[in-house]
Protein backbone atom coordinates (compact mmCIF):
# COMPACT_ATOMS: atom_id res chain seq x y z
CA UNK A 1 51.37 -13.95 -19.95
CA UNK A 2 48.58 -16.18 -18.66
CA UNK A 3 45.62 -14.89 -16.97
CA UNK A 4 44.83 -15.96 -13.33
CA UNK A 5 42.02 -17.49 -12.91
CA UNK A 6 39.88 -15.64 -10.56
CA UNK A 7 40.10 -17.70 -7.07
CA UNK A 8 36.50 -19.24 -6.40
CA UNK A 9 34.13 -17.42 -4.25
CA UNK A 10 34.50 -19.10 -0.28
CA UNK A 11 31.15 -21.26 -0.02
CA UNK A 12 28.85 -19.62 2.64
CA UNK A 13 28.98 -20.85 6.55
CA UNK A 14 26.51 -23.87 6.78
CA UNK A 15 23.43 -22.50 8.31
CA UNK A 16 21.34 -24.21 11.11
CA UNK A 17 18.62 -26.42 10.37
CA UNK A 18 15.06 -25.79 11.68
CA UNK A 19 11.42 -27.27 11.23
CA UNK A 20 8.27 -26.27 12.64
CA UNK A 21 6.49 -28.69 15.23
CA UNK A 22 3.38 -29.10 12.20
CA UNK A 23 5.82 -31.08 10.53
CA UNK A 24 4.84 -33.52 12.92
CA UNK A 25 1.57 -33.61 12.82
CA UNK A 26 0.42 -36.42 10.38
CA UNK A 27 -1.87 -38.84 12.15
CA UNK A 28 0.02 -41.66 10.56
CA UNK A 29 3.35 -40.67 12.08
CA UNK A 30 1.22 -41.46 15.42
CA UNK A 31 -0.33 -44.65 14.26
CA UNK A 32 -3.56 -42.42 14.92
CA UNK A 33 -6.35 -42.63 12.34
CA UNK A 34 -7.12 -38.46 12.43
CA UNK A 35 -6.11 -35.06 13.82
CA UNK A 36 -8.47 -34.95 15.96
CA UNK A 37 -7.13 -38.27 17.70
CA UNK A 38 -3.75 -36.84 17.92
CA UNK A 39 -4.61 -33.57 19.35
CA UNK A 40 -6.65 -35.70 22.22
CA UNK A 41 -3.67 -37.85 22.89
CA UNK A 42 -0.85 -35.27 22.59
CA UNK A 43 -3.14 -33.26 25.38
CA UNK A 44 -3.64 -36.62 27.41
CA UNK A 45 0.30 -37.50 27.01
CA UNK A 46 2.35 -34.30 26.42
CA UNK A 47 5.76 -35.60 27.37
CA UNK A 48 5.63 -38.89 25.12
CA UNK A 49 4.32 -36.29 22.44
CA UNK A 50 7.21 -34.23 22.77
CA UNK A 51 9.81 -37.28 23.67
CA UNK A 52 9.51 -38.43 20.24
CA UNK A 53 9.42 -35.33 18.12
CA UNK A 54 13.01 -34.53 19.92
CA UNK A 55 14.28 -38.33 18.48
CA UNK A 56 12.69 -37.66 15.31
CA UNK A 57 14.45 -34.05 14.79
CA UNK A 58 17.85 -35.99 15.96
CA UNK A 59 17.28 -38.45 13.82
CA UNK A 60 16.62 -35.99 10.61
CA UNK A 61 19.68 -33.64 11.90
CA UNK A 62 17.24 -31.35 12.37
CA UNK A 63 19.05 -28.90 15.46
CA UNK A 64 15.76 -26.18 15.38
CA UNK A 65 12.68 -26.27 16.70
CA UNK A 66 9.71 -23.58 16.29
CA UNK A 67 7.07 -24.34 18.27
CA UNK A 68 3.49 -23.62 17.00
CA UNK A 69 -0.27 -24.02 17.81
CA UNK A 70 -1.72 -27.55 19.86
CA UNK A 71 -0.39 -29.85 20.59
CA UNK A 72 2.78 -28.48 19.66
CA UNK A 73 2.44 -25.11 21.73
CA UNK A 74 3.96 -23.35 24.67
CA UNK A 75 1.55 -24.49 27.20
CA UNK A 76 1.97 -28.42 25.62
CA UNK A 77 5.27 -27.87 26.28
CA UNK A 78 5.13 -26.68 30.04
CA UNK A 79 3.07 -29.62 31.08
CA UNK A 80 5.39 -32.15 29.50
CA UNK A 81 8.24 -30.49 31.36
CA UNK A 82 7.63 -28.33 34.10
CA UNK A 83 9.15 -25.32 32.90
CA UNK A 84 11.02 -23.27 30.45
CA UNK A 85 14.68 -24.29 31.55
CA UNK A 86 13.50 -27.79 32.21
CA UNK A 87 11.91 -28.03 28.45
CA UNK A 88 15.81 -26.21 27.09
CA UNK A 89 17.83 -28.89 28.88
CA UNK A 90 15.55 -31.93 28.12
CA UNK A 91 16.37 -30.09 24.01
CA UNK A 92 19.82 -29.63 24.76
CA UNK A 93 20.23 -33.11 26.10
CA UNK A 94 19.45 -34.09 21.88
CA UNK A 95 21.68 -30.97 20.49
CA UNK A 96 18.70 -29.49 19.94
CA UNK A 97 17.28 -26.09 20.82
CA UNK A 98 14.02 -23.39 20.32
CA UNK A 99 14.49 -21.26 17.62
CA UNK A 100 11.42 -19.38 17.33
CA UNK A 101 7.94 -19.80 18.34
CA UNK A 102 4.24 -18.98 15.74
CA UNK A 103 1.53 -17.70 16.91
CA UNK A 104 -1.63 -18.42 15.55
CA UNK A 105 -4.35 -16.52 14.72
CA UNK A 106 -6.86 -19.42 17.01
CA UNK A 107 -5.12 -19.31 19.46
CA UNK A 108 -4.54 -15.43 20.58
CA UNK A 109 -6.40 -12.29 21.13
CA UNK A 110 -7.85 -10.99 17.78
CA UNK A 111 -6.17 -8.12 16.10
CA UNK A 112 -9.00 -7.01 14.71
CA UNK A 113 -11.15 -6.73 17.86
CA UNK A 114 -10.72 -2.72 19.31
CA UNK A 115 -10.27 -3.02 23.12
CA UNK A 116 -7.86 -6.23 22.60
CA UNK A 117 -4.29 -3.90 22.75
CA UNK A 118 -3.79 -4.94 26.02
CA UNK A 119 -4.63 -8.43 26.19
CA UNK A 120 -2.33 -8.69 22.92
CA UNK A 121 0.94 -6.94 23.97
CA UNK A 122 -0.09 -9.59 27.34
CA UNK A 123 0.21 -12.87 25.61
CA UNK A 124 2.58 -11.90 23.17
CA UNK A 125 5.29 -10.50 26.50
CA UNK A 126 4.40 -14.39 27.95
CA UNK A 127 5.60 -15.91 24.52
CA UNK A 128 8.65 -13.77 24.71
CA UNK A 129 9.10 -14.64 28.40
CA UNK A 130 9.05 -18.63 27.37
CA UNK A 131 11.46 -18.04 24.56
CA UNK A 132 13.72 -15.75 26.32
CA UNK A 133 14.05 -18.64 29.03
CA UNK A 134 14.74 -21.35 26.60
CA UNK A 135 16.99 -19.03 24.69
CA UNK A 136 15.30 -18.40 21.27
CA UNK A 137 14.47 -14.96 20.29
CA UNK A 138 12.10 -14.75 17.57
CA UNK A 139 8.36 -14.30 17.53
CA UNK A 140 6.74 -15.08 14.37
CA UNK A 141 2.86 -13.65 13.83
CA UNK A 142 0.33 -13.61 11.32
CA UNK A 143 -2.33 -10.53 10.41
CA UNK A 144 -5.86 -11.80 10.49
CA UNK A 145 -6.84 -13.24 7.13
CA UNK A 146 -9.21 -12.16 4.56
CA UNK A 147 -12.93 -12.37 4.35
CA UNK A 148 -14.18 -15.15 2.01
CA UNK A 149 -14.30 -13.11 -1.54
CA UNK A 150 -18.13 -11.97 -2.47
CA UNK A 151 -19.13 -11.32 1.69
CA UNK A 152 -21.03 -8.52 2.32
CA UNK A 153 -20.48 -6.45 3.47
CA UNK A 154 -16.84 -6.43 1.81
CA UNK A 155 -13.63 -5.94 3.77
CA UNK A 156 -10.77 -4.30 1.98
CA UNK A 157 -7.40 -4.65 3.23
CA UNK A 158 -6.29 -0.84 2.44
CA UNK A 159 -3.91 1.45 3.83
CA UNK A 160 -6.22 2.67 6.93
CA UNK A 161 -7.04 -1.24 7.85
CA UNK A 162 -3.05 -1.92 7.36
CA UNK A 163 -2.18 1.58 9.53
CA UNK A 164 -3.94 -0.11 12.14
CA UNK A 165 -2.29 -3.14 12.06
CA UNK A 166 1.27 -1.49 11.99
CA UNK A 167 0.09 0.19 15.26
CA UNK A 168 -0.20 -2.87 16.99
CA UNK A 169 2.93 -4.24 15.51
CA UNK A 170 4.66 -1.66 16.77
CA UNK A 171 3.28 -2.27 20.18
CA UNK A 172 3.88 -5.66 20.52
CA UNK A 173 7.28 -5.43 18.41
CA UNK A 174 8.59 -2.55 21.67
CA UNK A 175 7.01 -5.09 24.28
CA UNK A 176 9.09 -8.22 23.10
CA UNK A 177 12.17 -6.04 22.32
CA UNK A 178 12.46 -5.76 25.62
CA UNK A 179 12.70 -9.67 26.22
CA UNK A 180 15.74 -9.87 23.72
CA UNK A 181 12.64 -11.25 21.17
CA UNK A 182 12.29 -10.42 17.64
CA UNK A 183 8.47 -9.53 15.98
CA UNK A 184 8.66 -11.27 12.46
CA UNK A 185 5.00 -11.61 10.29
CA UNK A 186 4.28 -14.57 8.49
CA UNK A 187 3.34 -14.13 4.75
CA UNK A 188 0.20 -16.38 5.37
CA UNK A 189 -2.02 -17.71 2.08
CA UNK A 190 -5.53 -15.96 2.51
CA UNK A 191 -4.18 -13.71 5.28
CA UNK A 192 -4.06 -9.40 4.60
CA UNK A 193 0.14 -10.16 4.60
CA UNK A 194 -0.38 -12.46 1.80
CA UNK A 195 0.05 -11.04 -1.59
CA UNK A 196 3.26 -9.07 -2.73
CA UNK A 197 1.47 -5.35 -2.62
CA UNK A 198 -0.09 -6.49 1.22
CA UNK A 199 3.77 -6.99 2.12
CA UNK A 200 4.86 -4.42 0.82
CA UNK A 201 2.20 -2.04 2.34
CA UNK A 202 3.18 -3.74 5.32
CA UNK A 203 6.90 -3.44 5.33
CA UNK A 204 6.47 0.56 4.54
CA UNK A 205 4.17 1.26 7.53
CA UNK A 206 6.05 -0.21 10.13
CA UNK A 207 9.24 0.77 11.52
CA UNK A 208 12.33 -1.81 11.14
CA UNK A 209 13.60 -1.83 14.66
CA UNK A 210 10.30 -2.89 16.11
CA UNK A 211 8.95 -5.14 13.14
CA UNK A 212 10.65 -7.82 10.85
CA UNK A 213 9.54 -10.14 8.12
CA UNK A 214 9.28 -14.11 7.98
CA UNK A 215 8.95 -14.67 4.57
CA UNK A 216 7.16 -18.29 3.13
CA UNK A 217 8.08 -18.98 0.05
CA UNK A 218 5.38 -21.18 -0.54
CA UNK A 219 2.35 -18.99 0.78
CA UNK A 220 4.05 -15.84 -1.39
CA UNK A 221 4.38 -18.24 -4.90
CA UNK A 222 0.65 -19.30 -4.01
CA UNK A 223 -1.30 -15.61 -3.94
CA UNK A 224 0.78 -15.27 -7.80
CA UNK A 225 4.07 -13.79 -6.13
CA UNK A 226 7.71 -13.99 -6.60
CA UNK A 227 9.06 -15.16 -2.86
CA UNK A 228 12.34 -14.36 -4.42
CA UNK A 229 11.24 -10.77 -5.30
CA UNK A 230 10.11 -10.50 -2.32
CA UNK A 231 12.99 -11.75 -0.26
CA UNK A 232 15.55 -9.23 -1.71
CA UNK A 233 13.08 -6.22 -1.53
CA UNK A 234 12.70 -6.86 2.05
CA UNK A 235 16.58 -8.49 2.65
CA UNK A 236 17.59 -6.57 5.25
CA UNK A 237 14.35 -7.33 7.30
CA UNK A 238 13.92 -10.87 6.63
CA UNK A 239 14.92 -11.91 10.54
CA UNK A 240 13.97 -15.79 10.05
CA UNK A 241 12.53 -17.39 6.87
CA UNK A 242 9.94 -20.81 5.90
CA UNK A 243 11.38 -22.66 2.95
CA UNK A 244 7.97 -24.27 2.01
CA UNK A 245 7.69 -25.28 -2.04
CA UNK A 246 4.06 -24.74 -4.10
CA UNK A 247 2.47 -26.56 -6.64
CA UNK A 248 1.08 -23.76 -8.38
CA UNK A 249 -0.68 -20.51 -7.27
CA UNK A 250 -4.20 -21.04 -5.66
CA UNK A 251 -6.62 -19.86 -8.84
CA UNK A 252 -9.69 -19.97 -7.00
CA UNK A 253 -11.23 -17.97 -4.29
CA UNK A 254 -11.48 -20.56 -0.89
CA UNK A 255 -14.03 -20.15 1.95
CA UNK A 256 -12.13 -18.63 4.58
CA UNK A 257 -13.53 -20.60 7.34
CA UNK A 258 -12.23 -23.05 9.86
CA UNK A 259 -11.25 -25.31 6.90
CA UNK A 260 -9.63 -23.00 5.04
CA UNK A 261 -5.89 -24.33 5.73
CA UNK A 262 -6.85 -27.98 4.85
CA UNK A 263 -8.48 -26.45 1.59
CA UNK A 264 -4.55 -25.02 0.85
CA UNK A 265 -3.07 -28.35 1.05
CA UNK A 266 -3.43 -29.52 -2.44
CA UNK A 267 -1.32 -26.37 -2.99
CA UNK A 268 1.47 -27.04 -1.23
CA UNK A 269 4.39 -29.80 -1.63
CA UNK A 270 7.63 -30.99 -0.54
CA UNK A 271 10.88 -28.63 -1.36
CA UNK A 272 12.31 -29.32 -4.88
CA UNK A 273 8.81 -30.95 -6.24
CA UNK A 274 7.23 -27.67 -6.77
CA UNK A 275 7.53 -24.06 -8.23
CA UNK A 276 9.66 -22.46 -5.83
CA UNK A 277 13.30 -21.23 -7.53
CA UNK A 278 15.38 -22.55 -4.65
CA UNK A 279 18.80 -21.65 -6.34
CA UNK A 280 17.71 -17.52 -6.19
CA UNK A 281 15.78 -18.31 -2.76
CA UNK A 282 18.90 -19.52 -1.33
CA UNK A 283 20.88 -16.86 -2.69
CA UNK A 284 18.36 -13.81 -1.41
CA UNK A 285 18.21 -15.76 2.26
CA UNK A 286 22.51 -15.74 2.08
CA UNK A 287 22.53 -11.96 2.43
CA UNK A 288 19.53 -11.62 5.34
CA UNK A 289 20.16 -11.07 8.61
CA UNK A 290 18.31 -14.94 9.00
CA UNK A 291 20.80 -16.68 6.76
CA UNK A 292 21.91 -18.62 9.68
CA UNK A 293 18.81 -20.46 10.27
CA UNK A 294 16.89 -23.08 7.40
CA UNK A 295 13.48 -23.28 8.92
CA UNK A 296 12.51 -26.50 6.45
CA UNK A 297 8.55 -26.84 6.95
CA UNK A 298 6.38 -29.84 6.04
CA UNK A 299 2.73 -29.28 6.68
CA UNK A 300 1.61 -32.82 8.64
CA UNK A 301 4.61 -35.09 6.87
CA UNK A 302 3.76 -39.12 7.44
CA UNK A 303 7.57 -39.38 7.57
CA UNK A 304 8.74 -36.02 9.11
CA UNK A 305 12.24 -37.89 9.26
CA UNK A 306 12.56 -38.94 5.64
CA UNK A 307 10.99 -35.70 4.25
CA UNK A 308 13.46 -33.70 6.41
CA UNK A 309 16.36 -35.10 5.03
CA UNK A 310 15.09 -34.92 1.51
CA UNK A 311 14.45 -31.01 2.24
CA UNK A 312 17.91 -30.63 3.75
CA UNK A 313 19.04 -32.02 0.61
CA UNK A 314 17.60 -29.83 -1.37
CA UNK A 315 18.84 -26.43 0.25
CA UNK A 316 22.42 -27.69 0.36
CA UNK A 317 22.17 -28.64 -3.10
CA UNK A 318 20.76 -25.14 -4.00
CA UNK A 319 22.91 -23.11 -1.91
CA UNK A 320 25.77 -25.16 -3.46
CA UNK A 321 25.17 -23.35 -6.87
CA UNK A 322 23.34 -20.23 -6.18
CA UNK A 323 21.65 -18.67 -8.84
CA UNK A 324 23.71 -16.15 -10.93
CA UNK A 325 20.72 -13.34 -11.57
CA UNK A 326 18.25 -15.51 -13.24
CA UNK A 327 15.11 -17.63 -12.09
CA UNK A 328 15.45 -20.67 -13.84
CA UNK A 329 14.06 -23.76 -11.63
CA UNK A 330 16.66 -25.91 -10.44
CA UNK A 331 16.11 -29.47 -11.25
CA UNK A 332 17.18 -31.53 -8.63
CA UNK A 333 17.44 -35.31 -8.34
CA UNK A 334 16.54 -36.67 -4.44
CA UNK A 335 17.06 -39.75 -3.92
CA UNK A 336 14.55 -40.98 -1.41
CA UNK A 337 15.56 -43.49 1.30
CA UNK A 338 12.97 -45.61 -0.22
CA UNK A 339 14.35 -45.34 -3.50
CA UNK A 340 18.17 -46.48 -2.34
């Protein structure tokens, strides 16, 4: 008798494709010759800012949208439109729509600052307000980064420091619940929810109705981590996910300063040119409670649109095969538009 031939696994449903506004934010996409020249004209001309990172996303079949700090912020986003439901139906107009919204350490109330609860829970319950209105529902925050390694006197992210911050989470997390908004942290390079033991520490202090993870595969592979690891440790918490690839882990300490997140470029690249196992990624992000969204990001691409579809390319490539156990690199072709 001949054996059947197991039937073949049903492929998972596509997912939704998402990018962060930073994507954007290459002067040369602009014509401008700086960031500082197109954070002064975005602020000058918010709608035109906004008009043609909506055409761009179309044009990449890009359908998500997180919004982020200046210029491509809540309040940018207000004065361009108005409002909330005018900024959702001036999105929906392109078959595009808010997915989540960041919140950056700059530009909020410090965590680490005692007295600041209430002016915290405050801003973050006016995020949640926005993205309630335009129909997103997640909230994605950092914890405050490191100290620049040698300072005196030294700061040690330990389990009081991280107690602390799970207090607050969980304050903010019960504030936004109440919007129909999601709390996910960041796993930010230099931050204290950077390497695998700070996430971990994390994840364990803070109580998973109130507080969920938004894992970065790039920021995780460059403090020396697994993101894959990491990703099905924390599976059933991931609520939204940054597929970001690395060069190579970041092997010296940085000044932690103002310039620290230029000083991380060099570390970061475009998905399927660096480290990052996107064949296991994939696979981990398939069983999350995220899966549904591919947040692609491109720190400052000068062609967001041809960089999107070469990252699009390589997720549906990767979740085409998903890895069977193993971390083997996937090596996979793109062709690049300026290649064909």
């Amino acid at each position: 008798m001949t054996p059947l031939t197991p039937p073949t696994p049903p492929a998972p449903p596509a997912p939704r494709f998402a990018t962060d506004v930073v994507t954007f934010y290459h002067p040369d996409f602009w014509g401008l010759d700086s960031a500082e020249a197109l954070r002064d004209w975005a602020r000058d001309h918010p709608r035109p800012f906004w008009e043609r990172v909506m055409d761009a996303l179309a044009e990449a079949g890009i359908t998500g949208l997180e919004l982020t700090f200046p210029p491509g912020d809540i309040d940018s986003a207000l004065r361009a439109f108005g409002s909330a439901d005018s900024f959702r139906r001036e999105l929906a107009a392109r078959g595009l729509s808010v997915v989540s919204a960041f919140i950056a350490g700059s530009d909020a109330p410090d965590w680490r600052q005692a007295g600041n609860l209430p002016a915290i829970v405050a801003d973050a319950e006016r995020r949640a307000a926005f993205l309630a209105e335009v129909g997103a529902q997640l909230l994605v925050a950092s914890l405050p980064m490191r100290t620049t390694y040698g300072t005196r006197p030294p700061f040690f992210v330990d389990a009081t420091y991280m107690t602390r911050m799970a207090d607050i989470a969980h304050m903010v997390g019960e504030a936004v619940s109440r919007y129909g908004v999601k709390l996910a942290f960041h796993t930010e390079s230099n931050s204290t929810l950077w390497y695998e033991r700070d996430i971990d520490l994390f994840m364990t202090l803070t109580d998973p109705r109130y507080v969920w993870l938004c894992p970065d595969s790039c920021h995780i592979a460059l403090g020396g981590g697994d993101p894959v690891a990491v990703a099905r440790r924390h599976s059933q918490r991931v609520a939204l996910a940054h597929w970001k690839d690395a060069v190579r882990p970041i092997d010296v300490h940085l000044t932690i300063d103002d310039t620290v997140f230029a000083q991380q470029q060099p570390y970061m690249t475009e998905l399927g040119t660096g480290i990052v196992d996107w064949r296991a990624w994939a696979e981990a992000m398939s069983g999350t409670p995220g899966a549904g969204i591919v947040l692609v990001e491109l720190d400052e691409a000068a062609d967001p649109v041809a960089a999107l579809r070469a990252g699009r390319a390589v997720v549906e490539e990767a979740r085409t095969w998903p890895a069977a156990g193993d971390h083997t690199p996937p090596h996979i072709e793109i062709e690049r538009e300026d290649q064909a």
